[in-house]
PDB file of N, CA and C in Angstrom:
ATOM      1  N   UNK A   1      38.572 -25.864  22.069  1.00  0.00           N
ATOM      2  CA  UNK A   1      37.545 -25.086  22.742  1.00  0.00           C
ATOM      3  C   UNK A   1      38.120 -23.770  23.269  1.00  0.00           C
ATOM      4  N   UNK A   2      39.451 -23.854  24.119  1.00  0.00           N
ATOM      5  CA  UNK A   2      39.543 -22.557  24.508  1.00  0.00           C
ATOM      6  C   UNK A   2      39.879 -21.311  23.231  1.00  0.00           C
ATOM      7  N   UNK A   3      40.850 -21.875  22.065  1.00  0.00           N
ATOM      8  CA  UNK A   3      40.636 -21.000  21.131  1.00  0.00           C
ATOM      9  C   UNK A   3      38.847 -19.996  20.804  1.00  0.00           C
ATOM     10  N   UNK A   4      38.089 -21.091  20.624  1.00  0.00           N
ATOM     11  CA  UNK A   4      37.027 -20.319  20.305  1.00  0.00           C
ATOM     12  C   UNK A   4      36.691 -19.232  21.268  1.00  0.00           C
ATOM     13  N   UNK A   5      36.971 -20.144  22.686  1.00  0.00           N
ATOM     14  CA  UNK A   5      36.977 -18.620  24.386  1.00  0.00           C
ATOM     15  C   UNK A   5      37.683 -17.414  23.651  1.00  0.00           C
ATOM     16  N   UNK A   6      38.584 -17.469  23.402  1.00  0.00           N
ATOM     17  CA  UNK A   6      39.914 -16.494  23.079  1.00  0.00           C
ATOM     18  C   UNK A   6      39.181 -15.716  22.058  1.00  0.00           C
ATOM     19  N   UNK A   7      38.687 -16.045  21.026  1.00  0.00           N
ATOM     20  CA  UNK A   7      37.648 -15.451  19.815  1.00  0.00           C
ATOM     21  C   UNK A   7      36.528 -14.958  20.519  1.00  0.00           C
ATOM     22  N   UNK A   8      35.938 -14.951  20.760  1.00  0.00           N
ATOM     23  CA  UNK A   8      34.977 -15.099  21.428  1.00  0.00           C
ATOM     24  C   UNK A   8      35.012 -13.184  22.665  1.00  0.00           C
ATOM     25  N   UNK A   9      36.438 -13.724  23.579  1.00  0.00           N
ATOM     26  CA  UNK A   9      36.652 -12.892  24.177  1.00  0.00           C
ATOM     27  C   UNK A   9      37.214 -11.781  23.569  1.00  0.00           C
ATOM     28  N   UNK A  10      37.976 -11.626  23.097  1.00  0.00           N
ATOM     29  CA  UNK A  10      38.356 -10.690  21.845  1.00  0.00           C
ATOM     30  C   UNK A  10      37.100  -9.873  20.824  1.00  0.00           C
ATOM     31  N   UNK A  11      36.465 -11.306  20.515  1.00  0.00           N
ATOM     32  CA  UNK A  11      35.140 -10.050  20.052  1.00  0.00           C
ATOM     33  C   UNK A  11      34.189  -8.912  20.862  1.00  0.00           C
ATOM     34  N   UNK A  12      34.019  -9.772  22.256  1.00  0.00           N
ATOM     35  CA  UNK A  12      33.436  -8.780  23.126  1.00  0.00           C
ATOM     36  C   UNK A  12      34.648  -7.284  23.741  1.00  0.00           C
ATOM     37  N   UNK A  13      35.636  -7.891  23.593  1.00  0.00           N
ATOM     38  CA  UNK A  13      36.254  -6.712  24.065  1.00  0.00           C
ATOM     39  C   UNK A  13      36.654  -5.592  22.831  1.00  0.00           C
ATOM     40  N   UNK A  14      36.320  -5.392  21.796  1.00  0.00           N
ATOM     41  CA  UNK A  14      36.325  -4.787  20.498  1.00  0.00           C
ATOM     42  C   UNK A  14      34.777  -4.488  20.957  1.00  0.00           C
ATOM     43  N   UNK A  15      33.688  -4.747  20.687  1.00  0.00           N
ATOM     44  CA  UNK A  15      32.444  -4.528  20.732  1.00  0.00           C
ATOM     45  C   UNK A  15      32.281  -3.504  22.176  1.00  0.00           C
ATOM     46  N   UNK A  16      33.231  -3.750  23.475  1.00  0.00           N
ATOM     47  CA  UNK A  16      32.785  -3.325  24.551  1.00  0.00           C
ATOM     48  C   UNK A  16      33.596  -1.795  23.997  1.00  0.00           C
ATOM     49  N   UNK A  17      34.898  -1.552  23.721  1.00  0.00           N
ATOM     50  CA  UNK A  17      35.533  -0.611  23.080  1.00  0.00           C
ATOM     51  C   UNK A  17      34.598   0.469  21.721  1.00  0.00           C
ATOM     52  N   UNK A  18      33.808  -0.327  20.894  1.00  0.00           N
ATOM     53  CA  UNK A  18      33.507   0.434  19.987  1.00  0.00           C
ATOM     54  C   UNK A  18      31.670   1.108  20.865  1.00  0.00           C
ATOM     55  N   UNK A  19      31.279   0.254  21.979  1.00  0.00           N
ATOM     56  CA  UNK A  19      30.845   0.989  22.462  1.00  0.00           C
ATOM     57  C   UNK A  19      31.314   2.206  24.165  1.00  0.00           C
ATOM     58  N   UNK A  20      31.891   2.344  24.139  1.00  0.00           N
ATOM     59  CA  UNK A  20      32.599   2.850  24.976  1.00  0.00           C
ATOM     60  C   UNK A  20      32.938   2.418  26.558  1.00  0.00           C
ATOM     61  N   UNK A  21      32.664   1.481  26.839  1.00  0.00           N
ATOM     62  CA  UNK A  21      32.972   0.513  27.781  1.00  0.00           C
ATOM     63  C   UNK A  21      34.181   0.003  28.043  1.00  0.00           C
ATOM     64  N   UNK A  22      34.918   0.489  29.564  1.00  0.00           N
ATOM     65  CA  UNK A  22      35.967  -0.473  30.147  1.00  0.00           C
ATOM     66  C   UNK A  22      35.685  -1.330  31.021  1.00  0.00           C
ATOM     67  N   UNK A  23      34.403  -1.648  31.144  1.00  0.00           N
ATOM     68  CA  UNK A  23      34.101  -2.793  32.371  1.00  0.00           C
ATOM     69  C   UNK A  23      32.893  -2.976  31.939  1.00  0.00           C
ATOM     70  N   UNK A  24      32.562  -4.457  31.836  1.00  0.00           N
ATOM     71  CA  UNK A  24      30.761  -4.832  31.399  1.00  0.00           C
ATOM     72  C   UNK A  24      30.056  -4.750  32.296  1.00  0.00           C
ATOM     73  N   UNK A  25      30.835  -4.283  33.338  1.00  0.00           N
ATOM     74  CA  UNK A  25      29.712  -3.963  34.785  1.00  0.00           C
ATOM     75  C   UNK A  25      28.822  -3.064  34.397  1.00  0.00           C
ATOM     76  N   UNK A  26      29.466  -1.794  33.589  1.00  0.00           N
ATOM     77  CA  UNK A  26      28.717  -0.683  32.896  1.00  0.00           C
ATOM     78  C   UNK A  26      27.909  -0.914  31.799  1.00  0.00           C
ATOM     79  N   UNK A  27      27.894  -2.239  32.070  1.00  0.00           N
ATOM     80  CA  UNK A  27      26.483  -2.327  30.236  1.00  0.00           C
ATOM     81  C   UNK A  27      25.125  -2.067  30.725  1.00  0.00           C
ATOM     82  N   UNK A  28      24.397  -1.609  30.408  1.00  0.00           N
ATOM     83  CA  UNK A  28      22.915  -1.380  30.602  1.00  0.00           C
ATOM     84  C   UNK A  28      22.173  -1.754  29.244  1.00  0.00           C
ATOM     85  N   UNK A  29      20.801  -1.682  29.205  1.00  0.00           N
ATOM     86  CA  UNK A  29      19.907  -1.873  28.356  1.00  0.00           C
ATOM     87  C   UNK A  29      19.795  -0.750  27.233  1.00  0.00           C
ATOM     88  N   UNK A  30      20.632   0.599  27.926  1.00  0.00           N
ATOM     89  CA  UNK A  30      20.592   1.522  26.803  1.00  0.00           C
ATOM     90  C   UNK A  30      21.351   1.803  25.885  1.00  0.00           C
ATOM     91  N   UNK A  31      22.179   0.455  26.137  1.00  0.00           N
ATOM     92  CA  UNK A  31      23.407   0.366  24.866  1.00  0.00           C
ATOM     93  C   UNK A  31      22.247  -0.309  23.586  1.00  0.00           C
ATOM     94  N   UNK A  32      21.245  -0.719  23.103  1.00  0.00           N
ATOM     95  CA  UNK A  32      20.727  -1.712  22.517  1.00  0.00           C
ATOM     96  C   UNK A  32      19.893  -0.640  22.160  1.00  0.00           C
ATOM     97  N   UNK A  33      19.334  -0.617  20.966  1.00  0.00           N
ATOM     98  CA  UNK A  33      18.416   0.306  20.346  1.00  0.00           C
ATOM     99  C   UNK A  33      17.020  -0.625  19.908  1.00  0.00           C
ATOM    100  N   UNK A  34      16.413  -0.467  20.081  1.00  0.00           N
ATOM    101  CA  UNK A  34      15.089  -1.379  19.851  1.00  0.00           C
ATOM    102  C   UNK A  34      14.686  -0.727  18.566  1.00  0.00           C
ATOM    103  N   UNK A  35      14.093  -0.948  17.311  1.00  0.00           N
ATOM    104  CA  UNK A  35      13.891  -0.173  16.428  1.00  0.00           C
ATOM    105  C   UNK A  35      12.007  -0.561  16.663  1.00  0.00           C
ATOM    106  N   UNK A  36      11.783   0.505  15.685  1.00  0.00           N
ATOM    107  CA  UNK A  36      10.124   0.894  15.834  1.00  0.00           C
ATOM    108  C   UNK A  36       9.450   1.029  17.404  1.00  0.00           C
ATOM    109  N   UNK A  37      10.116   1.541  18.061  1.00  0.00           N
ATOM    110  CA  UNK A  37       9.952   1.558  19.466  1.00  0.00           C
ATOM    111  C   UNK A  37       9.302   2.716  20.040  1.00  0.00           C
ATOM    112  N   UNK A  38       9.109   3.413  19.008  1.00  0.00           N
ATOM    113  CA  UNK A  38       8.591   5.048  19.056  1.00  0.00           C
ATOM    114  C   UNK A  38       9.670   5.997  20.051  1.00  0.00           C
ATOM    115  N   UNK A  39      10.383   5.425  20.111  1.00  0.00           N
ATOM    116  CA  UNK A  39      11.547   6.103  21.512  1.00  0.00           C
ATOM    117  C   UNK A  39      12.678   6.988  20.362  1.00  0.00           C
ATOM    118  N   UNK A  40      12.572   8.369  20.878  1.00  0.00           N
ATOM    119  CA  UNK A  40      13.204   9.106  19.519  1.00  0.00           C
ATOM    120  C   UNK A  40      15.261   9.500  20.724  1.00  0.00           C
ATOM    121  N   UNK A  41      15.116   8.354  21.410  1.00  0.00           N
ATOM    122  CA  UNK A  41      16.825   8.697  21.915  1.00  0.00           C
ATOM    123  C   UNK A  41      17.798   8.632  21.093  1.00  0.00           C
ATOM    124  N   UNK A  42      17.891   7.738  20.176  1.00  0.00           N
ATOM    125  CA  UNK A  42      18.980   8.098  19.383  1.00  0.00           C
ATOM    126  C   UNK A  42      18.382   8.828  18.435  1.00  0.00           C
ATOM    127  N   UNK A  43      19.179   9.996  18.234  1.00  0.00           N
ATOM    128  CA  UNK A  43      18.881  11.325  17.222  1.00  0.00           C
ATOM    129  C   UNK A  43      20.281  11.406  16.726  1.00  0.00           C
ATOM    130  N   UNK A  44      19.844  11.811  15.540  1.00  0.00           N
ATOM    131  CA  UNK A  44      21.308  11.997  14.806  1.00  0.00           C
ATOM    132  C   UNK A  44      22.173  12.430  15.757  1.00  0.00           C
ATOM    133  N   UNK A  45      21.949  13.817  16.530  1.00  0.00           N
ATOM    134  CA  UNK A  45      23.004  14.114  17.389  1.00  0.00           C
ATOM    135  C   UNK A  45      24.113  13.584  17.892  1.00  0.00           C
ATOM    136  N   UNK A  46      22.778  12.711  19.279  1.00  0.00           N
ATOM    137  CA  UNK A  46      23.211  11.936  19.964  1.00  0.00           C
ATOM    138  C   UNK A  46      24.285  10.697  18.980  1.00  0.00           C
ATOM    139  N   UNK A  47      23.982  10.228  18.224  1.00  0.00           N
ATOM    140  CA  UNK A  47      24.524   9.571  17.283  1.00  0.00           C
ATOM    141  C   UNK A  47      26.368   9.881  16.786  1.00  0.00           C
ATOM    142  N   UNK A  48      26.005  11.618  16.026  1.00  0.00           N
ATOM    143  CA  UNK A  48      27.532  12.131  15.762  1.00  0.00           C
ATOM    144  C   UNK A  48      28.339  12.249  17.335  1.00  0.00           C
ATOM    145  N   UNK A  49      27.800  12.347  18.645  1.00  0.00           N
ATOM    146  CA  UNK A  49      28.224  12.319  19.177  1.00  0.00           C
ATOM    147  C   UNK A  49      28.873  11.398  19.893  1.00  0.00           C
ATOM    148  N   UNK A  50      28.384  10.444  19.997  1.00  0.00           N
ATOM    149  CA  UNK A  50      28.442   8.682  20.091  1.00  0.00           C
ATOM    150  C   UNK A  50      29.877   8.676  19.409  1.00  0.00           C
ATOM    151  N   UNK A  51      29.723   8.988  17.941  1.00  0.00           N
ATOM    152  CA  UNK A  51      30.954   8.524  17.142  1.00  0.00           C
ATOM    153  C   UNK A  51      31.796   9.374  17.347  1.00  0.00           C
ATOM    154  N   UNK A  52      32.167  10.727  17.646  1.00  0.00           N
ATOM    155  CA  UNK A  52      32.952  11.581  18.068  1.00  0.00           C
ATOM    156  C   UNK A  52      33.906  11.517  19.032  1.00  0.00           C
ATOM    157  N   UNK A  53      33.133  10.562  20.406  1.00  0.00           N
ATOM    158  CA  UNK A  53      33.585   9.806  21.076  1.00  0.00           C
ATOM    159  C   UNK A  53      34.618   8.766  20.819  1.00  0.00           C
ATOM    160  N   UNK A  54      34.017   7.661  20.253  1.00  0.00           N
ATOM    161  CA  UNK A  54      34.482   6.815  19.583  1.00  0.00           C
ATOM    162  C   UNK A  54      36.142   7.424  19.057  1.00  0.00           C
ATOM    163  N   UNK A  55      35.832   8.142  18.225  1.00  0.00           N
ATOM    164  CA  UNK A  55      36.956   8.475  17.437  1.00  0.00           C
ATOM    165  C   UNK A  55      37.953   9.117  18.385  1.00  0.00           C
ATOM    166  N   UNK A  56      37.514  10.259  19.290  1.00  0.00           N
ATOM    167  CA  UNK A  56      38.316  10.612  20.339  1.00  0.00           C
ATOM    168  C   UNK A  56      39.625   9.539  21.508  1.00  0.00           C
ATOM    169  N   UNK A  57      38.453   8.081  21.433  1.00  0.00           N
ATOM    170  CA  UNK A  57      38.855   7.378  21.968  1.00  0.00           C
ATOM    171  C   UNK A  57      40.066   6.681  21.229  1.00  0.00           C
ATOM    172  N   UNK A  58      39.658   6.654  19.600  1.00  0.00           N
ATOM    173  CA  UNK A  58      40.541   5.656  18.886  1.00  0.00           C
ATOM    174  C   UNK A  58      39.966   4.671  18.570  1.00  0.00           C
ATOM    175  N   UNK A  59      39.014   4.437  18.638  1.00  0.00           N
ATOM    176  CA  UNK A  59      37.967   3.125  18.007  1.00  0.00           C
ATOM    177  C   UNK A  59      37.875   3.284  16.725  1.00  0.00           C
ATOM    178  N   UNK A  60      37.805   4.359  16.185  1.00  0.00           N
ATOM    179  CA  UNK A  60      37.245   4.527  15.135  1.00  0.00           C
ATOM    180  C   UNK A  60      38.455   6.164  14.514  1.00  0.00           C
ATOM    181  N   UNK A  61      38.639   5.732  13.081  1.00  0.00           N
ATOM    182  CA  UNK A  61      40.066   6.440  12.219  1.00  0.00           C
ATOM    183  C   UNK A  61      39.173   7.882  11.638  1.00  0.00           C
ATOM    184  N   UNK A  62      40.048   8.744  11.324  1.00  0.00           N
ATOM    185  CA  UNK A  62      39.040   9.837  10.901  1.00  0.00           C
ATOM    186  C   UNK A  62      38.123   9.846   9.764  1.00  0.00           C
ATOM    187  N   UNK A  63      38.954   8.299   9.081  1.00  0.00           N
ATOM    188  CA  UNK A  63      37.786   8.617   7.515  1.00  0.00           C
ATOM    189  C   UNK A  63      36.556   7.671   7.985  1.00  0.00           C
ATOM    190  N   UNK A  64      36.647   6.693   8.607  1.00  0.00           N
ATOM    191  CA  UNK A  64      35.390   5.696   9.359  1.00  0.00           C
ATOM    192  C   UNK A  64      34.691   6.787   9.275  1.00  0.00           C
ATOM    193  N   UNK A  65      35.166   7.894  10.606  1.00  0.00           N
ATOM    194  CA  UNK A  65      33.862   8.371  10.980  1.00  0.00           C
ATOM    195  C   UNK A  65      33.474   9.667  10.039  1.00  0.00           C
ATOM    196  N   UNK A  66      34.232  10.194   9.083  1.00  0.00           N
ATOM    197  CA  UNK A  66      33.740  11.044   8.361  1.00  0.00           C
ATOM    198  C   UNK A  66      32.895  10.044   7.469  1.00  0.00           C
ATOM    199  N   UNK A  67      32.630   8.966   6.959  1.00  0.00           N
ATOM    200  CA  UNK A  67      31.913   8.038   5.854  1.00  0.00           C
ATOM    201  C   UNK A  67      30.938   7.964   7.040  1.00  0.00           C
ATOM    202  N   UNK A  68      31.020   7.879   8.618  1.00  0.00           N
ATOM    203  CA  UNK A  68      29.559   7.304   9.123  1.00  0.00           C
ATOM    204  C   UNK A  68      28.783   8.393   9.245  1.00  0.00           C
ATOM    205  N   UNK A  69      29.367   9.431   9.414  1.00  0.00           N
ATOM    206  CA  UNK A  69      28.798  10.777   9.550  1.00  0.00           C
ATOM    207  C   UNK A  69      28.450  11.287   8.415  1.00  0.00           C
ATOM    208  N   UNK A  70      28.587  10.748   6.795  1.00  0.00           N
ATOM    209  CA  UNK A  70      27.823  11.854   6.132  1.00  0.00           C
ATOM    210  C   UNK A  70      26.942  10.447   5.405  1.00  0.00           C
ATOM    211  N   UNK A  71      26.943   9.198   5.839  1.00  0.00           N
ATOM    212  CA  UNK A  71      25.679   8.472   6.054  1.00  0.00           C
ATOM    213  C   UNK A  71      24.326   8.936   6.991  1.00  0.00           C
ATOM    214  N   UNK A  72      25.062   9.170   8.171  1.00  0.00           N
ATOM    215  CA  UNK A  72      24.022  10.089   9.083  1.00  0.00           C
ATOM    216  C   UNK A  72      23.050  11.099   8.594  1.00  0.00           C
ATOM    217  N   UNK A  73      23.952  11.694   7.732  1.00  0.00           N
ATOM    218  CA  UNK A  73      23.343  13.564   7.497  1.00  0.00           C
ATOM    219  C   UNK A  73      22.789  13.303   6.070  1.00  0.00           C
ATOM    220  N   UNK A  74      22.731  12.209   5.379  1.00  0.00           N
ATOM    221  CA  UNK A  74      21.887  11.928   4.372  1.00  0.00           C
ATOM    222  C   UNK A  74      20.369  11.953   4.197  1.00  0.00           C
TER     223      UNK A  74
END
């Protein structure tokens, strides 16, 4: 059982990292994108910027985000 904890915890802390989070105190509802929601917040922008981040941080290698970014701009 605790292995699976250990998995488990490890996945959330990769997931809390690729969204930019050092404490889950900071999670809110606006990490979660609802789709067909008519809510136009994530915009590409906001999006390349998201990952810009990311990459700044080290989450993410320069070719990741050059392949997520010209998925984006498609």
């Amino acid at each position: 059982m605790s292995h699976v904890l250990n998995i488990l915890r490890n996945e959330l802390n990769i997931v809390m990292g690729l969204c930019g989070l050092s404490d889950i105190k900071k999670a809110d509802p606006s990490l979660v994108a609802l789709l067909n929601d008519g809510n136009q917040r994530n915009t590409t922008i906001d999006e390349l910027e998201r990952l810009a981040g990311l990459l700044e941080k080290g989450y993410l290698i320069r070719d990741e985000f050059e392949n997520l970014k010209s998925k984006l701009l498609r």
